[in-house]
N, C-alpha and C. Protein backbone atom coordinates (compact mmCIF):
# COMPACT_ATOMS: atom_id res chain seq x y z
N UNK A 1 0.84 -1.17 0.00
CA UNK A 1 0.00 0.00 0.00
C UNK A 1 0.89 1.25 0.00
N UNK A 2 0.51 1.99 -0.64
CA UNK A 2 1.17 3.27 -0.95
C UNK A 2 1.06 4.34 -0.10
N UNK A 3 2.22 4.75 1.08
CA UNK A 3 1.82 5.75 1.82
C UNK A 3 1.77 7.21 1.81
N UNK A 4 3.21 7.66 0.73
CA UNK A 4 3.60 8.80 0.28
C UNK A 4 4.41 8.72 -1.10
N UNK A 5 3.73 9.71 -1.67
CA UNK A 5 4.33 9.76 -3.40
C UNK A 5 4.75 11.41 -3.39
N UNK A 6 6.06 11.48 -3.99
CA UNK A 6 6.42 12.65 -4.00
C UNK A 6 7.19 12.88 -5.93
N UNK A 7 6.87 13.65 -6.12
CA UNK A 7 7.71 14.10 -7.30
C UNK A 7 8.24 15.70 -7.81
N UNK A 8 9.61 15.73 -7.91
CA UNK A 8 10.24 16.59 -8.56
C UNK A 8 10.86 16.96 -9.69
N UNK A 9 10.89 18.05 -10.24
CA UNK A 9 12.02 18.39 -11.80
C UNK A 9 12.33 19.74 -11.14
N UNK A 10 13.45 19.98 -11.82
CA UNK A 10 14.61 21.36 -11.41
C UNK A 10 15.42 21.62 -12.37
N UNK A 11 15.90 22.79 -12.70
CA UNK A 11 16.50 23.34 -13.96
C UNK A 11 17.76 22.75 -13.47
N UNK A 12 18.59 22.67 -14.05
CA UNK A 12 20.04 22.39 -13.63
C UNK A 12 20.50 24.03 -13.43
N UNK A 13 20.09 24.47 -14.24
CA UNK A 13 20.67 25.73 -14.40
C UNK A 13 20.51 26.91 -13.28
N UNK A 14 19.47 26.45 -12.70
CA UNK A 14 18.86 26.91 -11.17
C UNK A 14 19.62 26.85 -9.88
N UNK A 15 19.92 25.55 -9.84
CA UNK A 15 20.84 25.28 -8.82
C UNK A 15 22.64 25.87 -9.24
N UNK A 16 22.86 25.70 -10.29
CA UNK A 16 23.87 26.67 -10.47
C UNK A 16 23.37 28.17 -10.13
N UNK A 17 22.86 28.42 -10.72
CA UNK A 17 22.97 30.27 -9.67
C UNK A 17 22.93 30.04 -9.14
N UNK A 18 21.52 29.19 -8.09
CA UNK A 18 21.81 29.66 -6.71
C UNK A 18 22.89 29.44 -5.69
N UNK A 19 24.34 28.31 -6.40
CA UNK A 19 25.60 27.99 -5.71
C UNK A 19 26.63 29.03 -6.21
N UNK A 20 26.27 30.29 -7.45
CA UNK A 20 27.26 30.60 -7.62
C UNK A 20 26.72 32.07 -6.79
N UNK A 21 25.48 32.95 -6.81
CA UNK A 21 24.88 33.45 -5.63
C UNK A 21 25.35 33.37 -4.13
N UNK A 22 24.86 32.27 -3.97
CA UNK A 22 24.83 32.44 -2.14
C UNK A 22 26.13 31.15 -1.63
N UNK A 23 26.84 30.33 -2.75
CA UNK A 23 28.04 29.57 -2.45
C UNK A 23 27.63 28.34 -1.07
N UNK A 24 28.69 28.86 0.01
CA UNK A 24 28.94 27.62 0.88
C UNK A 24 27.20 27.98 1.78
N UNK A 25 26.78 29.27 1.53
CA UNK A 25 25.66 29.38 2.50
C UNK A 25 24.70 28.01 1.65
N UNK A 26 24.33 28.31 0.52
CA UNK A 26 23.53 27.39 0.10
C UNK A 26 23.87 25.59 0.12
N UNK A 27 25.00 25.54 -0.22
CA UNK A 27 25.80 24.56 -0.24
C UNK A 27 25.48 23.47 1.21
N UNK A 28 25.85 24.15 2.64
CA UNK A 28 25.67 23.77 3.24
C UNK A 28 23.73 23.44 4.44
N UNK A 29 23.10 24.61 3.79
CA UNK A 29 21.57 24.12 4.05
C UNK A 29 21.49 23.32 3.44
N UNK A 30 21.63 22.94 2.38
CA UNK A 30 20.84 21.95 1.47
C UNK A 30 21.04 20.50 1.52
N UNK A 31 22.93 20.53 1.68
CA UNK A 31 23.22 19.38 1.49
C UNK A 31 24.30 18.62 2.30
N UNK A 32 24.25 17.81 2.96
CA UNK A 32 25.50 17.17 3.66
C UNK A 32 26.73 17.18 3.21
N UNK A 33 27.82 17.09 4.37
CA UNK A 33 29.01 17.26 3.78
C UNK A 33 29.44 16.43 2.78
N UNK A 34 29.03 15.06 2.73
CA UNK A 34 29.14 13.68 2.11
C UNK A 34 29.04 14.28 0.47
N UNK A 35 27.31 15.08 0.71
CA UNK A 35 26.68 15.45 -0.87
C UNK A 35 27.73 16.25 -1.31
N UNK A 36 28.10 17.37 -1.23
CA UNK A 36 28.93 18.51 -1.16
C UNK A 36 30.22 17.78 -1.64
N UNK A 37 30.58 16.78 -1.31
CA UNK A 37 32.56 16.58 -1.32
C UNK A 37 31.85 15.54 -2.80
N UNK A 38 31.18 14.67 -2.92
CA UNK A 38 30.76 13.76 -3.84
C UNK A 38 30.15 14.67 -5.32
N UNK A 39 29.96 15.57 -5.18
CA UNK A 39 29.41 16.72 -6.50
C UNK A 39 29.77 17.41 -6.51
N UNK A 40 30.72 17.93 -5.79
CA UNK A 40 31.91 19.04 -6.30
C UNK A 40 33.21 18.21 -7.22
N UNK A 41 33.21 16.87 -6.69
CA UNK A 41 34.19 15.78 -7.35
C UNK A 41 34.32 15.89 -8.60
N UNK A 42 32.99 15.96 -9.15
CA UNK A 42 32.32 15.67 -10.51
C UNK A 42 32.66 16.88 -11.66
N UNK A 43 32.72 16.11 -12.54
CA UNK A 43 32.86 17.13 -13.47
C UNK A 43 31.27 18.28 -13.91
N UNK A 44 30.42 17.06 -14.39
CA UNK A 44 28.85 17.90 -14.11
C UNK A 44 28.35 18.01 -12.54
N UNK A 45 29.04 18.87 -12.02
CA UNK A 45 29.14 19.15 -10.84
C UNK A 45 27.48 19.88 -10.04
N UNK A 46 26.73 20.02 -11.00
CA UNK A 46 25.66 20.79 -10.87
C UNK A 46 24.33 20.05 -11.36
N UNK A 47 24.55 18.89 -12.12
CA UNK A 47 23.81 18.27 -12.61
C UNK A 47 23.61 16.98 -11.25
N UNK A 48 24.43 16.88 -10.51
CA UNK A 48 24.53 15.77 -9.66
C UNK A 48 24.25 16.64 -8.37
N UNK A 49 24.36 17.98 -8.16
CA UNK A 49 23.31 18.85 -6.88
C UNK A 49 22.24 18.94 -7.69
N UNK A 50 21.64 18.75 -8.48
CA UNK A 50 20.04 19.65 -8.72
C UNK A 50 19.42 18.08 -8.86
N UNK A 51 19.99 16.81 -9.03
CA UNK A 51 19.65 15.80 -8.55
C UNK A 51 19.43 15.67 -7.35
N UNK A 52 20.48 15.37 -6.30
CA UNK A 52 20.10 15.71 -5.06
C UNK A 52 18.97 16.54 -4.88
N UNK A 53 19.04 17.60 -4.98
CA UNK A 53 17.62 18.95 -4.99
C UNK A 53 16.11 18.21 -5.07
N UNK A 54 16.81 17.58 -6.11
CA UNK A 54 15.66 17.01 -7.02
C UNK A 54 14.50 15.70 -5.67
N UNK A 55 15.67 14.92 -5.61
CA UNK A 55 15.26 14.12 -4.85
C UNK A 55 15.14 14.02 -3.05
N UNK A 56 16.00 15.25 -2.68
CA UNK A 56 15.21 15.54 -1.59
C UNK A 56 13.46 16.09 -1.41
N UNK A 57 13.68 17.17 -2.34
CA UNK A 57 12.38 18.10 -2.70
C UNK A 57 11.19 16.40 -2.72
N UNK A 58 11.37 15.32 -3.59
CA UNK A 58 10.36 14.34 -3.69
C UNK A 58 10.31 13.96 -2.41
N UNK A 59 11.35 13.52 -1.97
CA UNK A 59 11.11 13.00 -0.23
C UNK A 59 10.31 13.60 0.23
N UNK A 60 10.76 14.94 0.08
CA UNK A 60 9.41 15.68 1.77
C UNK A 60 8.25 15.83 0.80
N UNK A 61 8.01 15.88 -0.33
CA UNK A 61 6.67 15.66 -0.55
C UNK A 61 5.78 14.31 -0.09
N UNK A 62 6.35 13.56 -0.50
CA UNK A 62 6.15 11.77 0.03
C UNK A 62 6.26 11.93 1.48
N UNK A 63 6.77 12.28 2.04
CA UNK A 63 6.86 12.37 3.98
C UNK A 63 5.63 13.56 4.11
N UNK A 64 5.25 14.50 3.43
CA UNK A 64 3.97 15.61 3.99
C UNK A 64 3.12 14.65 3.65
N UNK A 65 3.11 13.97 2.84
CA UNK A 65 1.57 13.13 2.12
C UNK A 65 0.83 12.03 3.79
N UNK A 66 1.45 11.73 4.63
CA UNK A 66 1.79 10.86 5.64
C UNK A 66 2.17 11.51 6.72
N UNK A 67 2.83 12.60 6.76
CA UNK A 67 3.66 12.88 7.91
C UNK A 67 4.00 14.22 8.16
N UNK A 68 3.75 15.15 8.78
CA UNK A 68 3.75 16.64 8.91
C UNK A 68 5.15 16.81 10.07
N UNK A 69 5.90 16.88 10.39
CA UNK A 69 6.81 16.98 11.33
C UNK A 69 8.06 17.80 10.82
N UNK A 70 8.17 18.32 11.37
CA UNK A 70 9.59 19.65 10.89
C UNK A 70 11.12 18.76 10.39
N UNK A 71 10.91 17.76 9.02
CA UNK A 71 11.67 17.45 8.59
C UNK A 71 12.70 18.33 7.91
N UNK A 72 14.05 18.50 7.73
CA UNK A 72 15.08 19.44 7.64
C UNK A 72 15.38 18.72 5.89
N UNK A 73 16.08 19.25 5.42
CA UNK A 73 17.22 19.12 4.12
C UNK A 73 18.56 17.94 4.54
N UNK A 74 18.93 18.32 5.77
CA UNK A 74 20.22 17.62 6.66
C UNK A 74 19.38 15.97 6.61
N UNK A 75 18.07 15.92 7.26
CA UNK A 75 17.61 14.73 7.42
C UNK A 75 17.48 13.59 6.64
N UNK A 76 18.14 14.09 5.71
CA UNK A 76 18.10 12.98 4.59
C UNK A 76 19.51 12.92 3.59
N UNK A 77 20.54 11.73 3.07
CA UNK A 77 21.44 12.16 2.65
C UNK A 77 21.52 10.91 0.86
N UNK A 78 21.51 11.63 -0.23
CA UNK A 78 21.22 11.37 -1.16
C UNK A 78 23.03 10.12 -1.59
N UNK A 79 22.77 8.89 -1.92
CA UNK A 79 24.02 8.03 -2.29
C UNK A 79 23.69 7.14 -3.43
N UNK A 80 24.29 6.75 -3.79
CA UNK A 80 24.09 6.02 -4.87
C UNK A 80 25.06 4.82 -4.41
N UNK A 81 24.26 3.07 -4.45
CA UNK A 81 24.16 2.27 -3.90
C UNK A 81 25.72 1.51 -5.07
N UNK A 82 26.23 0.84 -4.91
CA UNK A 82 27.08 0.50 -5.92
C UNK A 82 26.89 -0.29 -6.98
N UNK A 83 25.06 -0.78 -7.29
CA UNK A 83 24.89 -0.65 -8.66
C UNK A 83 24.50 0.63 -9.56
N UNK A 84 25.08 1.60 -9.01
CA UNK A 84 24.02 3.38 -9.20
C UNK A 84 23.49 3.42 -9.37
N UNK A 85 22.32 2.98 -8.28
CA UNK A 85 20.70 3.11 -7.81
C UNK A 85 21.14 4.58 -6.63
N UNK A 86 20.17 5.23 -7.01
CA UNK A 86 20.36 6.33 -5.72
C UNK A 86 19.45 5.96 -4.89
N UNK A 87 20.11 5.80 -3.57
CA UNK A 87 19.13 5.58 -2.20
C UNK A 87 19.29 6.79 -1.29
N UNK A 88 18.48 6.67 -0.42
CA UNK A 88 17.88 8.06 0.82
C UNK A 88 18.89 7.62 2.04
N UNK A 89 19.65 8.17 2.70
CA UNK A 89 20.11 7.96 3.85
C UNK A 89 19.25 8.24 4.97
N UNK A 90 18.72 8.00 5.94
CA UNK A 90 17.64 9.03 6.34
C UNK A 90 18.36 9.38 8.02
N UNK A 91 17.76 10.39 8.99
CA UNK A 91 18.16 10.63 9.51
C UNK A 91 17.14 9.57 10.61
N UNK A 92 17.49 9.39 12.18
CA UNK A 92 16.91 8.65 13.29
C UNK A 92 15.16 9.18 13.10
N UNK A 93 14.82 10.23 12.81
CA UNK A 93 13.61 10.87 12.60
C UNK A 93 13.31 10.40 12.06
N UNK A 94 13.28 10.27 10.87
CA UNK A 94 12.82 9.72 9.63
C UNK A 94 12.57 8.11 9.51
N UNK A 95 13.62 7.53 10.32
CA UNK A 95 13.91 6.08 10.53
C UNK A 95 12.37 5.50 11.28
N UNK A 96 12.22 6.56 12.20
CA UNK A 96 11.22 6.26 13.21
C UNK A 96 9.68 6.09 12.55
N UNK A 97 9.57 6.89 11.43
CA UNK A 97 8.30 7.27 11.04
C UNK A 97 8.08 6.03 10.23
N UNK A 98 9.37 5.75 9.25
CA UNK A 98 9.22 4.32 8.17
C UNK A 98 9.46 3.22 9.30
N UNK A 99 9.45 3.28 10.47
CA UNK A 99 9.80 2.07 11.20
C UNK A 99 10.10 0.75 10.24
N UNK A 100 9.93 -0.37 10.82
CA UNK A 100 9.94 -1.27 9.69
C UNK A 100 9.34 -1.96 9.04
N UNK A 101 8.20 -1.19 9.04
CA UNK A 101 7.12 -1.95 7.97
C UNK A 101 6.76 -0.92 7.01
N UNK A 102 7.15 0.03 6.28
CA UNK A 102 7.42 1.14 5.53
C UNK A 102 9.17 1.29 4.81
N UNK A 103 9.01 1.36 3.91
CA UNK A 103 10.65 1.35 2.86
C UNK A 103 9.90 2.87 1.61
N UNK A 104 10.68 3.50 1.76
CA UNK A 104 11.37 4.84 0.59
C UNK A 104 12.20 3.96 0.08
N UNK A 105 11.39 4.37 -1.51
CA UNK A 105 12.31 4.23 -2.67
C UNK A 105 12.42 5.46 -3.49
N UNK A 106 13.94 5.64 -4.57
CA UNK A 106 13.97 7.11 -4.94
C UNK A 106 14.18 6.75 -6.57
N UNK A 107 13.72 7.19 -7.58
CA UNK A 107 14.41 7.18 -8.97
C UNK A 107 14.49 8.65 -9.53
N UNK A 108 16.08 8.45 -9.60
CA UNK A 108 16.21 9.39 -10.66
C UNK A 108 15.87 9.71 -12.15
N UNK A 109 16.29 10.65 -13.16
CA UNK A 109 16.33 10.81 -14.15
C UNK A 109 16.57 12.22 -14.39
N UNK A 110 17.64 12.56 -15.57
CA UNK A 110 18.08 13.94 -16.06
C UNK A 110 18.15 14.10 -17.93
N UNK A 111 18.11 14.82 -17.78
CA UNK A 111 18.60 15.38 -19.21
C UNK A 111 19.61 16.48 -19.32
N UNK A 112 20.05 17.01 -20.52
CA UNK A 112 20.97 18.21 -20.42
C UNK A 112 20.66 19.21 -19.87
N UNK A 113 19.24 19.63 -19.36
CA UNK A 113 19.11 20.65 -18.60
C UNK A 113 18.28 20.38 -17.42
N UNK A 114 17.19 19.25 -17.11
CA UNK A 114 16.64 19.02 -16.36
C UNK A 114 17.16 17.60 -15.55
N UNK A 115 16.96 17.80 -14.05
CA UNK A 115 16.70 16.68 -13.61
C UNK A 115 15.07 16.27 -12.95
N UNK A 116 14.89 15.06 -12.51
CA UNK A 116 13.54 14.88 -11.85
C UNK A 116 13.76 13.48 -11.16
N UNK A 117 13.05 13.65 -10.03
CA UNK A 117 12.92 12.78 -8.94
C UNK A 117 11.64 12.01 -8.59
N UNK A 118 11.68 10.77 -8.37
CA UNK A 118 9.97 10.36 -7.68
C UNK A 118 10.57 9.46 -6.38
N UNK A 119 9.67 9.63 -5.67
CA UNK A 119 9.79 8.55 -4.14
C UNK A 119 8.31 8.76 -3.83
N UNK A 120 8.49 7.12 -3.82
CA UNK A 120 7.78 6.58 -2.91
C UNK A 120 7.90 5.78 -1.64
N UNK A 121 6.44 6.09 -1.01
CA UNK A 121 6.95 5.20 0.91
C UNK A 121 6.01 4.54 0.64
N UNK A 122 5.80 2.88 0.63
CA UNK A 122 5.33 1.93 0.98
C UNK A 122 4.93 1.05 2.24
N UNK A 123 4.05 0.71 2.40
CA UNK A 123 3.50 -0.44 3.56
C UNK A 123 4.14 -1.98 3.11
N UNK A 124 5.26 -2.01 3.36
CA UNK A 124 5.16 -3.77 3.18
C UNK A 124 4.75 -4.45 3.46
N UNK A 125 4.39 -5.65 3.16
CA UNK A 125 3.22 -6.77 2.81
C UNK A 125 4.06 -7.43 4.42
């Protein structure tokens, strides 16, 4: 059963201003140090934050659909699993709410200028 569905798209080009704008201020609300050292690495360095963006923004939609609680940006940390599946890190908060009969799943997808995100939170059988 389907508990929360969230979906996002974001310019790539968006999240570049707003890192070349407001820099480490933005840098660091948004995204963990982990995200930050792993997409600055990169050569499309901006295409792999507005992913992130992307797929946090779906999370807390999918967590409001279910769950109203002052979830943060920090509370969640975006990785890619070592078949590069991107998974949710989540924070003890978050852990609590999916206890363990509830699983977030995240898929990506981009193009040359857009990325977009979907998650869903499930009831397991």
């Amino acid at each position: 059963m389907v508990i929360g569905l969230g979906i996002d798209i974001i310019e790539i080009e968006r999240i570049k201003k707003s890192v070349e704008k407001y820099g480490e201020r933005f840098l660091s609300k948004i995204y963990t140090k982990n995200e930050i050292e792993y997409c600055l690495s990169k050569s499309n360095k901006y295409q792999h934050l507005a992913a992130r963006f992307a797929a946090k923004e779906a999370i807390f939609k999918a967590l409001m659909s279910g769950w109203q609680k002052g979830v943060s940006w920090q509370d969640m940390e975006i990785i890619n699993e070592t078949s590069g599946m991107p998974k949710a890190n989540l924070s003890d908060k978050v852990k609590t709410f999916l206890s363990n009969d509830k699983e977030l799943k995240i898929s990506m997808s981009h193009s040359n200028n857009y990325v977009t995100c979907v998650a869903i939170i499930y009831q397991k059988k």
